[in-house]
Protein backbone atom coordinates (compact mmCIF):
# COMPACT_ATOMS: atom_id res chain seq x y z
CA UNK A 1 -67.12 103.30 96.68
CA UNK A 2 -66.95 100.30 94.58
CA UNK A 3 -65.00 98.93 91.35
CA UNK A 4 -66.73 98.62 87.94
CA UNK A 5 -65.47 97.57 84.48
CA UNK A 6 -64.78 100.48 82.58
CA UNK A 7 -66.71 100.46 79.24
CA UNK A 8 -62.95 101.27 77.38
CA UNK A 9 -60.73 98.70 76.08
CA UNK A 10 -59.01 97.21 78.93
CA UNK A 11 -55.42 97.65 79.26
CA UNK A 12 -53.16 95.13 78.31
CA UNK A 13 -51.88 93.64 81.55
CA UNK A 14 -49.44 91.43 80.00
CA UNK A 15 -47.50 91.20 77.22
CA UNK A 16 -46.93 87.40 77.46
CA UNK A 17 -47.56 85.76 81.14
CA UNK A 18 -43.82 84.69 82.08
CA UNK A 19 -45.03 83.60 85.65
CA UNK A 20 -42.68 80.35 86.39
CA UNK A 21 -45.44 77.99 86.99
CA UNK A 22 -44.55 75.06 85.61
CA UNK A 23 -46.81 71.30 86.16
CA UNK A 24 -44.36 68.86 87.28
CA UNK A 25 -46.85 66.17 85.82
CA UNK A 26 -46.28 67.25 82.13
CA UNK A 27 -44.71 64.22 81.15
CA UNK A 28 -45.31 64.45 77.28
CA UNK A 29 -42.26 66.09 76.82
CA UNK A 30 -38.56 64.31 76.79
CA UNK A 31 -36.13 65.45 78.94
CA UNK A 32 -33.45 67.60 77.05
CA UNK A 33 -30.58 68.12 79.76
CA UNK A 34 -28.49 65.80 81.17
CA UNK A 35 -26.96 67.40 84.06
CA UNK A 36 -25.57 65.86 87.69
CA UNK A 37 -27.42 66.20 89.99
CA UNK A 38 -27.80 68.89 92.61
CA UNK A 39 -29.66 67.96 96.23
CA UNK A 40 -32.84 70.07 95.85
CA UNK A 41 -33.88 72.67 98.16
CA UNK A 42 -36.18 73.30 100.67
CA UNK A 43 -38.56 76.01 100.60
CA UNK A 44 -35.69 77.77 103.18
CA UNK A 45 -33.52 80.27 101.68
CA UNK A 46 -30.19 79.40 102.85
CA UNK A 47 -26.87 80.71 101.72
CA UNK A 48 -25.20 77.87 99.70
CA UNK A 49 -28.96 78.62 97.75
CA UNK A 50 -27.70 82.69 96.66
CA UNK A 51 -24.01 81.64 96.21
CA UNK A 52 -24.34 78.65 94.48
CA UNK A 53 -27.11 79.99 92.53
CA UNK A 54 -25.43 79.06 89.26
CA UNK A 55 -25.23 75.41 90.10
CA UNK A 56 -29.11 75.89 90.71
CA UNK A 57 -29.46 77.44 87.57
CA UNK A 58 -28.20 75.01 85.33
CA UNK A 59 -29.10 71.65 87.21
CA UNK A 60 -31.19 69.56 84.97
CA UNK A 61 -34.83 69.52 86.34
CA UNK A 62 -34.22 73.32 86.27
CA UNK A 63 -33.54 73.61 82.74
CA UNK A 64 -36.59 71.27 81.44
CA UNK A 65 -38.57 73.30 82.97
CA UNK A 66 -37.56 76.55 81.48
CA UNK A 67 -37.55 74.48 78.04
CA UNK A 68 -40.84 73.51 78.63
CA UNK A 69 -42.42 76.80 79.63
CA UNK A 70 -40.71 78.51 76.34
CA UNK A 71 -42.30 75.62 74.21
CA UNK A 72 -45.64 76.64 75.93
CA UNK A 73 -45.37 80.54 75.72
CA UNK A 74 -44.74 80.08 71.97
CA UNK A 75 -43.82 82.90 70.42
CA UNK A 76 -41.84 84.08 67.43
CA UNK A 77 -37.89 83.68 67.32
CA UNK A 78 -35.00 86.46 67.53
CA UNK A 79 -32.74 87.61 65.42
CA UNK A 80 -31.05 84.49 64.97
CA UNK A 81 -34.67 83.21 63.37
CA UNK A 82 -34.70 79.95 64.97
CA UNK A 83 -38.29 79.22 66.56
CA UNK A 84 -39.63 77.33 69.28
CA UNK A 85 -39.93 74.27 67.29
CA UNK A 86 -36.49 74.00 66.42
CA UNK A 87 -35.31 74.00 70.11
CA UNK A 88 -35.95 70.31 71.27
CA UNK A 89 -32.95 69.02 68.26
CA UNK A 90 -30.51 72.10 69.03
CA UNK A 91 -30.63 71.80 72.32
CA UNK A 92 -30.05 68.25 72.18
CA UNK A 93 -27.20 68.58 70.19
CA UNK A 94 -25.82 71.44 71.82
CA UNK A 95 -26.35 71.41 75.77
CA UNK A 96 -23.23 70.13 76.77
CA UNK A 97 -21.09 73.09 75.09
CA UNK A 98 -24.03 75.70 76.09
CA UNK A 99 -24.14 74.76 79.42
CA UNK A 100 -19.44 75.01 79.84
CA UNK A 101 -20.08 78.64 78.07
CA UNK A 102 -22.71 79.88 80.78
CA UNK A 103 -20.54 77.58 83.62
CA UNK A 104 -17.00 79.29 82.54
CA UNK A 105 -18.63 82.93 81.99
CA UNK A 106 -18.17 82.84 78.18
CA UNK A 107 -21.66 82.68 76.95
CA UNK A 108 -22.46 85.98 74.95
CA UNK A 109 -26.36 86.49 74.62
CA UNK A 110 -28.06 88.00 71.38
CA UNK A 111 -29.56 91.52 70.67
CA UNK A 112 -32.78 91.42 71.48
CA UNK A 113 -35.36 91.71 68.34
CA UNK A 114 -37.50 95.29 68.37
CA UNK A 115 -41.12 94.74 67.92
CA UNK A 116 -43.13 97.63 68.63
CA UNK A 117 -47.10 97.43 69.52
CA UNK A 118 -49.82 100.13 69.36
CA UNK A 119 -50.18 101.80 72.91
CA UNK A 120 -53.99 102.38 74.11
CA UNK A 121 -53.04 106.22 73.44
CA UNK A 122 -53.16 107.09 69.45
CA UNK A 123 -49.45 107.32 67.74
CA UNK A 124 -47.66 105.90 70.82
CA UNK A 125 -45.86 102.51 70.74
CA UNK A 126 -44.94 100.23 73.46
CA UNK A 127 -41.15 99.17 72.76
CA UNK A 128 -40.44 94.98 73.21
CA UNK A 129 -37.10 93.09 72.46
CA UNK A 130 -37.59 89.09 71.70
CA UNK A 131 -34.78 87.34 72.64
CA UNK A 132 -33.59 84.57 70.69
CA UNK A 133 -35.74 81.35 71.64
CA UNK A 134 -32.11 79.83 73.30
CA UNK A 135 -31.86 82.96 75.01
CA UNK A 136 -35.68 82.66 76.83
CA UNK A 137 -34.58 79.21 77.53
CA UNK A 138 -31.74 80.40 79.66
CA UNK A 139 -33.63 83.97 80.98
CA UNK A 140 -36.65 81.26 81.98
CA UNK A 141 -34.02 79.23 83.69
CA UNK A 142 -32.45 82.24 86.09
CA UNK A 143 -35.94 83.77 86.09
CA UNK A 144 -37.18 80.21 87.68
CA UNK A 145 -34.88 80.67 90.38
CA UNK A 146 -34.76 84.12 91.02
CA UNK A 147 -38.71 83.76 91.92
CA UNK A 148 -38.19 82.12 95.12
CA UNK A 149 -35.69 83.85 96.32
CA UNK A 150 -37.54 86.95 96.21
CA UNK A 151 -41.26 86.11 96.86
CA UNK A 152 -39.66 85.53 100.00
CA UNK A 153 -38.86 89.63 100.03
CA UNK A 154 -41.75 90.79 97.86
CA UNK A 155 -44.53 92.77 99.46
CA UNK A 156 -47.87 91.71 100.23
CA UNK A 157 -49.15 95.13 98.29
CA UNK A 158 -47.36 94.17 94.46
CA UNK A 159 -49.43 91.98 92.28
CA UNK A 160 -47.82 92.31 89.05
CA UNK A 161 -45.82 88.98 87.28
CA UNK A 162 -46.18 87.16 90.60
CA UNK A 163 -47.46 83.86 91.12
CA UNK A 164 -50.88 83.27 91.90
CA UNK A 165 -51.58 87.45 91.84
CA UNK A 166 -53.64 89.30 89.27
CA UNK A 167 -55.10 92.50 88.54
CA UNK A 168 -58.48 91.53 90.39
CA UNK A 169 -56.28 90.91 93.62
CA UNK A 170 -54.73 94.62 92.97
CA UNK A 171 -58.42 95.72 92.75
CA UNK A 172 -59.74 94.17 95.90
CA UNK A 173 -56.31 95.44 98.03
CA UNK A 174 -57.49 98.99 96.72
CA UNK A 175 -61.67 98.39 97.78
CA UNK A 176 -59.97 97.10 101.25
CA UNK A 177 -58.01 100.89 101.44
CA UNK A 178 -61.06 102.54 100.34
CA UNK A 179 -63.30 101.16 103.01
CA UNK A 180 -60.60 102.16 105.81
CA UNK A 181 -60.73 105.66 104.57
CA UNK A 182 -58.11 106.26 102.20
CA UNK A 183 -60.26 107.89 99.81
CA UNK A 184 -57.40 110.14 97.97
CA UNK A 185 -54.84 109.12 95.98
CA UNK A 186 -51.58 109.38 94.17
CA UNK A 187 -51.84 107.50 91.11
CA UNK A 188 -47.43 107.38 90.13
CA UNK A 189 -47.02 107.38 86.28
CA UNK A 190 -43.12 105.91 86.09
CA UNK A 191 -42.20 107.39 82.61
CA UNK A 192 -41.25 104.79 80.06
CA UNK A 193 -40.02 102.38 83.09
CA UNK A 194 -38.90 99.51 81.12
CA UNK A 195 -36.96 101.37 78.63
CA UNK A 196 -35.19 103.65 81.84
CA UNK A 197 -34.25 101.54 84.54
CA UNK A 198 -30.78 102.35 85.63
CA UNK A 199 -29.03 99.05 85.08
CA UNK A 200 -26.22 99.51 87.63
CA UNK A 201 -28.91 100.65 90.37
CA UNK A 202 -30.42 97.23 89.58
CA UNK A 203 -27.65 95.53 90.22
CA UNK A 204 -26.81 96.56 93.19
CA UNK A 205 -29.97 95.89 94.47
CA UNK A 206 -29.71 92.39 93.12
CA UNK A 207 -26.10 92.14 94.31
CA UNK A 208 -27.47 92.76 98.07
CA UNK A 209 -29.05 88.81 97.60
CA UNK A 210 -27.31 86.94 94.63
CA UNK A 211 -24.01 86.25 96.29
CA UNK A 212 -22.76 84.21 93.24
CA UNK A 213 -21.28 86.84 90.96
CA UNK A 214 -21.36 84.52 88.40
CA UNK A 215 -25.27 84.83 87.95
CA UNK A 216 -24.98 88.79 88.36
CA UNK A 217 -22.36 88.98 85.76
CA UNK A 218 -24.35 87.24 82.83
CA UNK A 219 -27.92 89.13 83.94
CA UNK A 220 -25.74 92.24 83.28
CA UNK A 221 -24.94 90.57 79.78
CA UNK A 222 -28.52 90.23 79.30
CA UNK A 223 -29.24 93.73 80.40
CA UNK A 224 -26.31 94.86 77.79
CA UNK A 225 -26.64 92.24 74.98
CA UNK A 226 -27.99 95.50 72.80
CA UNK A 227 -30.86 95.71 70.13
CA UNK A 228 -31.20 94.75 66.39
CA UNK A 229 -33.97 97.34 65.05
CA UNK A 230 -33.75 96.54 60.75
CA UNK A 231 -30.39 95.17 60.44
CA UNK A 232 -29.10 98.06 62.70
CA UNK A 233 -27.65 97.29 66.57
CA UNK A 234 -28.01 99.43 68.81
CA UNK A 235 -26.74 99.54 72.48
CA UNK A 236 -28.71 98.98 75.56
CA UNK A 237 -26.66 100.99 78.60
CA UNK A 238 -29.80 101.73 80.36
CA UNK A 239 -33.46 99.69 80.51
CA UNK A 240 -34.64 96.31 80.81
CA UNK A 241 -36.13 94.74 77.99
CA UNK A 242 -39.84 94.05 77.66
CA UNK A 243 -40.31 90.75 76.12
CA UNK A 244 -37.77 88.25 77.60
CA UNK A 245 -38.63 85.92 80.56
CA UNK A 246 -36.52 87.96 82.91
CA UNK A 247 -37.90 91.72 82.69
CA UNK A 248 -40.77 90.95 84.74
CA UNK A 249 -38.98 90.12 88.06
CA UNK A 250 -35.82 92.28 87.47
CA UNK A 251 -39.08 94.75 87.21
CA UNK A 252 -40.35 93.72 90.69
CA UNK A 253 -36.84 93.64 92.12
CA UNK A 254 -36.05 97.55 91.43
CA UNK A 255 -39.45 98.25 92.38
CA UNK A 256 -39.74 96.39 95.61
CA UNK A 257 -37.55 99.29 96.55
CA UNK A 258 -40.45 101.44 96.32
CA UNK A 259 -42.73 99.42 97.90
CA UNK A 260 -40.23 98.98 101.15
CA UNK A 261 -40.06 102.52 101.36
CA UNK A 262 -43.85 103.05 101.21
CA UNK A 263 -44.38 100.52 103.89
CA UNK A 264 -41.84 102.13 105.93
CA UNK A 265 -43.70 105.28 105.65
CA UNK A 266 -46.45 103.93 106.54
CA UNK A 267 -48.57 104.69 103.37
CA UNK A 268 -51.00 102.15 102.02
CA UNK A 269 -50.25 101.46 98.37
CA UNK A 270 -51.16 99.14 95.69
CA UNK A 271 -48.83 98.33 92.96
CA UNK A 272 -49.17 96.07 89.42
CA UNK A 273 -45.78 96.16 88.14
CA UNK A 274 -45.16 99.75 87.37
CA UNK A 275 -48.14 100.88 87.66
CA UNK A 276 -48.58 102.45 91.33
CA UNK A 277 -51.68 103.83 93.91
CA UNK A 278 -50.35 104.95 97.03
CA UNK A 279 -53.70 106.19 98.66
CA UNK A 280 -54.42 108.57 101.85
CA UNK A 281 -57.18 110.01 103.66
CA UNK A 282 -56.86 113.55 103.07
CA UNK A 283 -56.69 115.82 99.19
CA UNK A 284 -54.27 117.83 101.37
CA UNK A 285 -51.66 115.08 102.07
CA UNK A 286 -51.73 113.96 98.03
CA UNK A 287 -49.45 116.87 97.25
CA UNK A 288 -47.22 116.02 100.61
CA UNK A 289 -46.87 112.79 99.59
CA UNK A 290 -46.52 112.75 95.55
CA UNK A 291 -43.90 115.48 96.27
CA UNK A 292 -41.83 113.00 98.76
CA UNK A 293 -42.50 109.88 97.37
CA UNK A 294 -41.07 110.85 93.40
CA UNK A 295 -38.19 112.79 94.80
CA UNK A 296 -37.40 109.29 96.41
CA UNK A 297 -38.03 107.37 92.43
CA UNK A 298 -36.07 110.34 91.18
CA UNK A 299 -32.92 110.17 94.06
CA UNK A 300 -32.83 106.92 95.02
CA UNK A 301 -34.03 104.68 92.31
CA UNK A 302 -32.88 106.65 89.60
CA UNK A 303 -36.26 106.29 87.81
CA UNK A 304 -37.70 109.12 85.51
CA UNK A 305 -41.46 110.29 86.79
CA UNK A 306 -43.64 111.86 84.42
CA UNK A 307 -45.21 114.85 86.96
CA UNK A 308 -48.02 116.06 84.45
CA UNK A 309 -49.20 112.22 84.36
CA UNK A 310 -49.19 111.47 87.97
CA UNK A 311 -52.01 112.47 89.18
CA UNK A 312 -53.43 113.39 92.75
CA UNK A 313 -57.24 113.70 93.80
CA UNK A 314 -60.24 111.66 95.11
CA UNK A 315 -60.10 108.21 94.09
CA UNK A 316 -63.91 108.39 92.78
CA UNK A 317 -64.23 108.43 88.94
CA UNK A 318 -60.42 106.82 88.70
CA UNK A 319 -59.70 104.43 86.58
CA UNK A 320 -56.76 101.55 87.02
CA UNK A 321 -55.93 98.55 85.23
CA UNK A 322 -59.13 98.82 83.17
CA UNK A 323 -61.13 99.43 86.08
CA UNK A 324 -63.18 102.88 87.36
CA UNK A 325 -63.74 103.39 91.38
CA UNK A 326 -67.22 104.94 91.75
């Protein structure tokens, strides 16, 4: 059984690529923060690391970065209109009293902007909020941080918004499965993930880790900070927004849940953000398992699984992430 390009339109994989991989050599840009210095760490996750995380956060080197990657993603602004190009002077101006708000917990972030793009299926939309271009600054900064702190966690069998993983790696972990046997599968359709993550199960997972409550508490302000769809706001209680810098590894951290459960079952799996394989050797054990695993999403995660899209069967003639199994 091998993979082949399927002739239809490949799926989108990303929306925009927020992986934090940012070229220390880029000198061309000048440096915007002025911040005191913090000792920088070692590639050990220690404890002053996840309860000082803040300090980490908002150290200077930290926050160029994130500057520099939001200059490079480009982008349209939020709802506040200013753009990318207008950061470098407002941020100049303005980093001192930005950086006391987020340090004394009373930085408020904006509604996120609704866009909504054209799904692959006719008369379905795919639901993103833009943050303000400050906003993505800040998001890029925690999201920068976050990263290695939990690659460190992440499982070898998620390739989705981490660095230096792609869809083709997804695609060989599956080939790999498929020549040990595991011929069936149990392809997991999570319904409208992004839009239905339980924010309070998140943070509790992300509580287990971030010790400084001072980083969970404004995440949750991100996660609450609400939508502006035509002038009109509208609360965000549950979901995390597609769009922002953060979403993709607040993503991976609910769902690394998943995948430590799989592992602990013992069932080989592949997994691009929310889009899950778990494959087996037997068409009887797809119902076992598709039955067990989604009453875990469903009980435990809090997650919403659409059961007429999740589909169970051989893995011959499937198709994932723009690619069919033969």
């Amino acid at each position: 059984m091998n993979v082949t390009e399927s002739r239809f339109k490949n799926r989108q994989l990303h929306i925009e690529d927020y992986l934090q991989m940012v070229s220390a050599e880029q000198k061309e840009y000048a440096e915007v923060f002025d911040y005191s210095k913090i000792t920088e760490k070692s590639g050990v996750i220690t404890d002053y690391w996840t309860n000082n995380l803040l300090d980490l956060i908002l150290r200077k080197g930290n926050l160029n970065n994130a500057y520099k990657q939001v200059k490079k993603n480009k982008g349209k602004g939020g709802i506040d209109g200013m753009q990318v190009d207008e950061l470098l002077p407002f941020l100049r101006e303005n980093q001192d009293s930005l950086i006391q708000e987020i340090r004394e917990g009373k930085y408020k972030p904006n509604p996120v902007r609704r866009v909504e793009i054209p799904k692959e299926t006719k008369g379905e939309f795919r639901k993103l909020g833009v943050p303000t271009v400050v906003d993505r600054v800040i998001q890029q900064a925690i999201a920068q941080e976050l990263s290695p702190i939990y690659e460190e966690q992440f499982s070898e069998n998620s390739f989705g918004f981490r660095p230096k993983r792609g869809a083709h790696d997804a695609l060989r972990q599956c080939q790999k499965n498929v020549n040990d046997g595991y011929v069936y599968v149990v392809d997991m359709d999570l319904e409208k993930f992004f839009d239905t993550v339980c924010q309070s199960k998140l943070i509790e997972v992300l509580s287990r880790t971030i010790k400084d409550g001072r980083v969970i508490s404004l995440i949750h302000k991100y996660l609450n900070a609400g939508v502006m769809l035509r002038h009109t706001f509208e609360e965000s209680k549950e979901g995390v927004p597609q769009g922002g810098p953060l979403s993709p590894i607040l993503s991976n951290i609910l769902l690394n849940e998943l995948d430590k459960e799989l592992e602990h079952r013992g069932h080989p799996f592949v997994r691009y953000a929310d889009d899950c394989l778990i494959l087996v050797k037997s068409k009887r054990a797809t119902e076992r398992v598709r039955d067990s695993v989604c009453d875990f999403v469903e009980k435990k995660l809090f997650l919403k699984v659409n059961k007429e899209k999740t589909i169970i069967g051989s893995l011959s003639g499937k198709k994932y992430l723009g690619y069919s199994f033969y």
